[in-house]
PDB file of N, CA and C in Angstrom:
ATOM      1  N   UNK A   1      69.571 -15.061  63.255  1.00  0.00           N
ATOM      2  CA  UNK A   1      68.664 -16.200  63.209  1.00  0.00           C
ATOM      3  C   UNK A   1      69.224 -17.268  62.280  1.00  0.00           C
ATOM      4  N   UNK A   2      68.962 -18.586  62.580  1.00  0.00           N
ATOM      5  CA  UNK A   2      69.703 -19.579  61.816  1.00  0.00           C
ATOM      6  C   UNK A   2      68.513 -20.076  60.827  1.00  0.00           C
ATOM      7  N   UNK A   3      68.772 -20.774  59.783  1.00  0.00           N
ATOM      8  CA  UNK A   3      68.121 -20.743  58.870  1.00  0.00           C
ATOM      9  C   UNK A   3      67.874 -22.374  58.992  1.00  0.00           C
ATOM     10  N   UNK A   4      66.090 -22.666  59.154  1.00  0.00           N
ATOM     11  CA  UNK A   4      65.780 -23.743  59.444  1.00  0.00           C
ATOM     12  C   UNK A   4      65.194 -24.382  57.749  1.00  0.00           C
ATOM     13  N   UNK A   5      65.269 -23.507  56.364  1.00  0.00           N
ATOM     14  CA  UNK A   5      64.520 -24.642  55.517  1.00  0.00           C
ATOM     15  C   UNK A   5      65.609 -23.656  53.979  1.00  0.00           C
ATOM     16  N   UNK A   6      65.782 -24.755  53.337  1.00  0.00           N
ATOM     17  CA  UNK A   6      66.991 -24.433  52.497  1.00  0.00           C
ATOM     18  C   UNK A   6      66.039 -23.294  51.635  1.00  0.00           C
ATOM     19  N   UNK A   7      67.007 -21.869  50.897  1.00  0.00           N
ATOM     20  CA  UNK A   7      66.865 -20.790  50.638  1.00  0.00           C
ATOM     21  C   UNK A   7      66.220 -21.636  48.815  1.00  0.00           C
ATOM     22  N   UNK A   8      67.307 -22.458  48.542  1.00  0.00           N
ATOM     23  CA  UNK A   8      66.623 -22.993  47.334  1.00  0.00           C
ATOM     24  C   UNK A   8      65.719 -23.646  46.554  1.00  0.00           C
ATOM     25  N   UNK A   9      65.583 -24.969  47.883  1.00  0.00           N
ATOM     26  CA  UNK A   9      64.008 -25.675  47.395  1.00  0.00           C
ATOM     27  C   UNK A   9      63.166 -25.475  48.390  1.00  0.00           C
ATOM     28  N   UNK A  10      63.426 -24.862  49.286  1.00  0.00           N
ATOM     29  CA  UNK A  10      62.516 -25.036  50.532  1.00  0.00           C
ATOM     30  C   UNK A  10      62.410 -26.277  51.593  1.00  0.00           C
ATOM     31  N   UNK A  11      63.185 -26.969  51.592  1.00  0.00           N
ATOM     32  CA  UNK A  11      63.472 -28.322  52.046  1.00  0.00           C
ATOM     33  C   UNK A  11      63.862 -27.708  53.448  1.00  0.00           C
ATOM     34  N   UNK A  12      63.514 -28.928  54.457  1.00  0.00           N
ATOM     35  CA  UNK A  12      63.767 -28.181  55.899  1.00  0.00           C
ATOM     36  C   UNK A  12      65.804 -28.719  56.050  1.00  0.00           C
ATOM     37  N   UNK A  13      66.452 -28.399  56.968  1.00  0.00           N
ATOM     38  CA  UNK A  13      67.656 -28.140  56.924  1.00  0.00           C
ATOM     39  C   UNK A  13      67.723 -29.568  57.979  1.00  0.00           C
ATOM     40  N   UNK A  14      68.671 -30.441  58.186  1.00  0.00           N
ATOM     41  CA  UNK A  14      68.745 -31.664  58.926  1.00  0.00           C
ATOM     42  C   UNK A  14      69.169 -30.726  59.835  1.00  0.00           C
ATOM     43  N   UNK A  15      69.858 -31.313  60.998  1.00  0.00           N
ATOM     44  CA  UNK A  15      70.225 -30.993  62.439  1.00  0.00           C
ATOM     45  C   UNK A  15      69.588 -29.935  62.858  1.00  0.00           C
ATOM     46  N   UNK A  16      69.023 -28.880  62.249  1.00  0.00           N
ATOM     47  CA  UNK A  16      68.730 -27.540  63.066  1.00  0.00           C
ATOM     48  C   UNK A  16      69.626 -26.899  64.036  1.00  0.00           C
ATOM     49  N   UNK A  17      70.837 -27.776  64.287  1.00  0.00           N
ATOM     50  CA  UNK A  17      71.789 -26.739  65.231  1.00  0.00           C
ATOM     51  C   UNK A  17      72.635 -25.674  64.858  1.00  0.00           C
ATOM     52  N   UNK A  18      72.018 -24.345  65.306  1.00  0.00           N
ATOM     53  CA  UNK A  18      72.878 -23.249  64.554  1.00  0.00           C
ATOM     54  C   UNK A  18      73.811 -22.565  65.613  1.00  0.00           C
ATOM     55  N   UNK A  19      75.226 -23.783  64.928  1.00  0.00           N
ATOM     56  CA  UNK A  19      76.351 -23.351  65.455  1.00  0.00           C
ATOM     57  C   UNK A  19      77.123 -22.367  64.914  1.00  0.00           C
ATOM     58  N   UNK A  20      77.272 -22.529  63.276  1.00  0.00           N
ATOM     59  CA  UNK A  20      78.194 -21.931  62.986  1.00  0.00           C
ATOM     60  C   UNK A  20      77.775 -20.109  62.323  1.00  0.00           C
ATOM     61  N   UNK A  21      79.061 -19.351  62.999  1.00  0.00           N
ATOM     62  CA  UNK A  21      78.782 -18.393  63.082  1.00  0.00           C
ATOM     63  C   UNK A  21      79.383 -17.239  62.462  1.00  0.00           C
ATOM     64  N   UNK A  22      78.478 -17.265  61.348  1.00  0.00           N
ATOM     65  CA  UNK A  22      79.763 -16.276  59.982  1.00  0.00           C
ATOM     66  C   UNK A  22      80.587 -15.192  60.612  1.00  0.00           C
ATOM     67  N   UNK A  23      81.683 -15.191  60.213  1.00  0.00           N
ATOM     68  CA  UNK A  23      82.947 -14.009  60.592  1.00  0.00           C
ATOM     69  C   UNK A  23      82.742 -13.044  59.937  1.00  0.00           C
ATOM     70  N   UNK A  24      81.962 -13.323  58.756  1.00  0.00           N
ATOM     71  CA  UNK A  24      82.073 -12.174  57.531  1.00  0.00           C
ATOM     72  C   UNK A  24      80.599 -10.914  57.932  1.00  0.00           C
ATOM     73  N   UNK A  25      79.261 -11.678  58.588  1.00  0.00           N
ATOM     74  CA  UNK A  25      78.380 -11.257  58.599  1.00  0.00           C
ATOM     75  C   UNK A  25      77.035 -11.499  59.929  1.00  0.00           C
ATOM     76  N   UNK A  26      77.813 -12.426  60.536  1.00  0.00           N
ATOM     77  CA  UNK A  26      77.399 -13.248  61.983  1.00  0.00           C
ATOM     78  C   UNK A  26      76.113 -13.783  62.312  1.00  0.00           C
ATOM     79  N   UNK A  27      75.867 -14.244  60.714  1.00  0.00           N
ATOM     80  CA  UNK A  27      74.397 -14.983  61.059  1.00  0.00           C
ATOM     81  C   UNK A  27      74.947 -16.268  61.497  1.00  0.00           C
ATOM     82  N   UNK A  28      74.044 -16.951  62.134  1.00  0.00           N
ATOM     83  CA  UNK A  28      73.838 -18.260  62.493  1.00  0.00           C
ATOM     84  C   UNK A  28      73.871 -19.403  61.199  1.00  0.00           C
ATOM     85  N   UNK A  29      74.728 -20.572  61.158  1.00  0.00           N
ATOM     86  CA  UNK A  29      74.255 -21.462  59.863  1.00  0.00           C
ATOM     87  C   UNK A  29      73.895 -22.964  60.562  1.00  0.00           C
ATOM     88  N   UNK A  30      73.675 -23.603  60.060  1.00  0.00           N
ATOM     89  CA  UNK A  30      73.494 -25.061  60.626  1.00  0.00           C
ATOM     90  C   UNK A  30      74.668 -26.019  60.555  1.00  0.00           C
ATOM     91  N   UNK A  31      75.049 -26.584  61.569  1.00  0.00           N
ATOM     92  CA  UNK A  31      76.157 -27.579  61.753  1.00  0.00           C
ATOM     93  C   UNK A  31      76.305 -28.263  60.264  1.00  0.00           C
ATOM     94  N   UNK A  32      77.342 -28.280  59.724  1.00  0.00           N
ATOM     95  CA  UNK A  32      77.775 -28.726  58.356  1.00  0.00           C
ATOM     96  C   UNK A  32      78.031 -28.269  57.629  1.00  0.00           C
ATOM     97  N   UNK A  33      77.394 -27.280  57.480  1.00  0.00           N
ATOM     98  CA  UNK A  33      77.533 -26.138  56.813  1.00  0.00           C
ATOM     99  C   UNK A  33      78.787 -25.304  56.330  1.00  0.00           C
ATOM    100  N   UNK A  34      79.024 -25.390  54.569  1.00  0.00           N
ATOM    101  CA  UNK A  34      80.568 -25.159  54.327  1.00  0.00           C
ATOM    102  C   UNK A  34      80.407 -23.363  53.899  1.00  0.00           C
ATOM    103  N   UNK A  35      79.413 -22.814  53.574  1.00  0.00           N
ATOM    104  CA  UNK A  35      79.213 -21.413  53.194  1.00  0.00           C
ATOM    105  C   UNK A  35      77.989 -21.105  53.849  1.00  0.00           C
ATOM    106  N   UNK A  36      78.327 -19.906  54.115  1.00  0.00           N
ATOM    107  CA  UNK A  36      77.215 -18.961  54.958  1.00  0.00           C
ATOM    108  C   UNK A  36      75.875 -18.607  53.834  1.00  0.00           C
ATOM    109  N   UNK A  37      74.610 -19.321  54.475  1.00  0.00           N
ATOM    110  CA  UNK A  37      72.860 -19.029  53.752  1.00  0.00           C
ATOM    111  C   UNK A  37      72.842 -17.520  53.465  1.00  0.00           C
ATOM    112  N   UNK A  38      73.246 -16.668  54.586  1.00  0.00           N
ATOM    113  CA  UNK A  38      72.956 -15.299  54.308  1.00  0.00           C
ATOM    114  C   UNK A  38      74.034 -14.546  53.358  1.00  0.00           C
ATOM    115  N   UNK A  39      75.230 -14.478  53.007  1.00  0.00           N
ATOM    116  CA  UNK A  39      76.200 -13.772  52.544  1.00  0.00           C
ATOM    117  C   UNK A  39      77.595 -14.994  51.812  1.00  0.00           C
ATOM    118  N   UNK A  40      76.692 -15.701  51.858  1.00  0.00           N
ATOM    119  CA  UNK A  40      77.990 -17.084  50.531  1.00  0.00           C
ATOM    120  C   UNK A  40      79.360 -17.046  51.356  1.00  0.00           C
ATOM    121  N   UNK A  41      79.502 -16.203  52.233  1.00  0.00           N
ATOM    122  CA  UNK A  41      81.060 -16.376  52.884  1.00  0.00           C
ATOM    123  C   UNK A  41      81.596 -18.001  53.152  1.00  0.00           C
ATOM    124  N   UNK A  42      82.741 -18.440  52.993  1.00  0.00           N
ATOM    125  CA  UNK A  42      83.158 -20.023  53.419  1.00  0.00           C
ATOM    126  C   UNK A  42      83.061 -19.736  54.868  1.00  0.00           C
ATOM    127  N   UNK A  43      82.891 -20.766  55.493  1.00  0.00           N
ATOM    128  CA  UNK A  43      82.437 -20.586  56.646  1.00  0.00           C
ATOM    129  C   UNK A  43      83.922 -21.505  57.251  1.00  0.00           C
ATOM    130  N   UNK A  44      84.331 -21.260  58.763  1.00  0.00           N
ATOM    131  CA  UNK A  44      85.831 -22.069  59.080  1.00  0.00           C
ATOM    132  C   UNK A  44      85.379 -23.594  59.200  1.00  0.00           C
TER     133      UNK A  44
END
C-alpha cells in the first residue's frame, strides 16, 4: 500500500501516485520520493 499522508506531520502526500517500488522491501512510495516511508531504503 502506498502511503497517502506523511508518517511525520500527518500532512497528506502531493501526487498520490504510487509508483515507486522499494527493492529492499516492495512497498509502494509516491512519485518523488528519494527514500522508502516504510524501511528508509534510497529508493532508484
Amino acid at each position: 500500500m502506498g502511503m497517502k499522508f506523511c508518517q511525520e506531520c500527518g500532512a497528506r502526500l502531493e501526487g498520490g501516485g504510487d509508483k515507486n517500488i522499494c527493492s529492499a522491501c516492495g512497498a509502494q512510495n509516491p512519485d518523488g520520493t528519494r527514500f522508502c516511508g516504510e524501511c528508509g531504503a534510497k529508493l532508484a
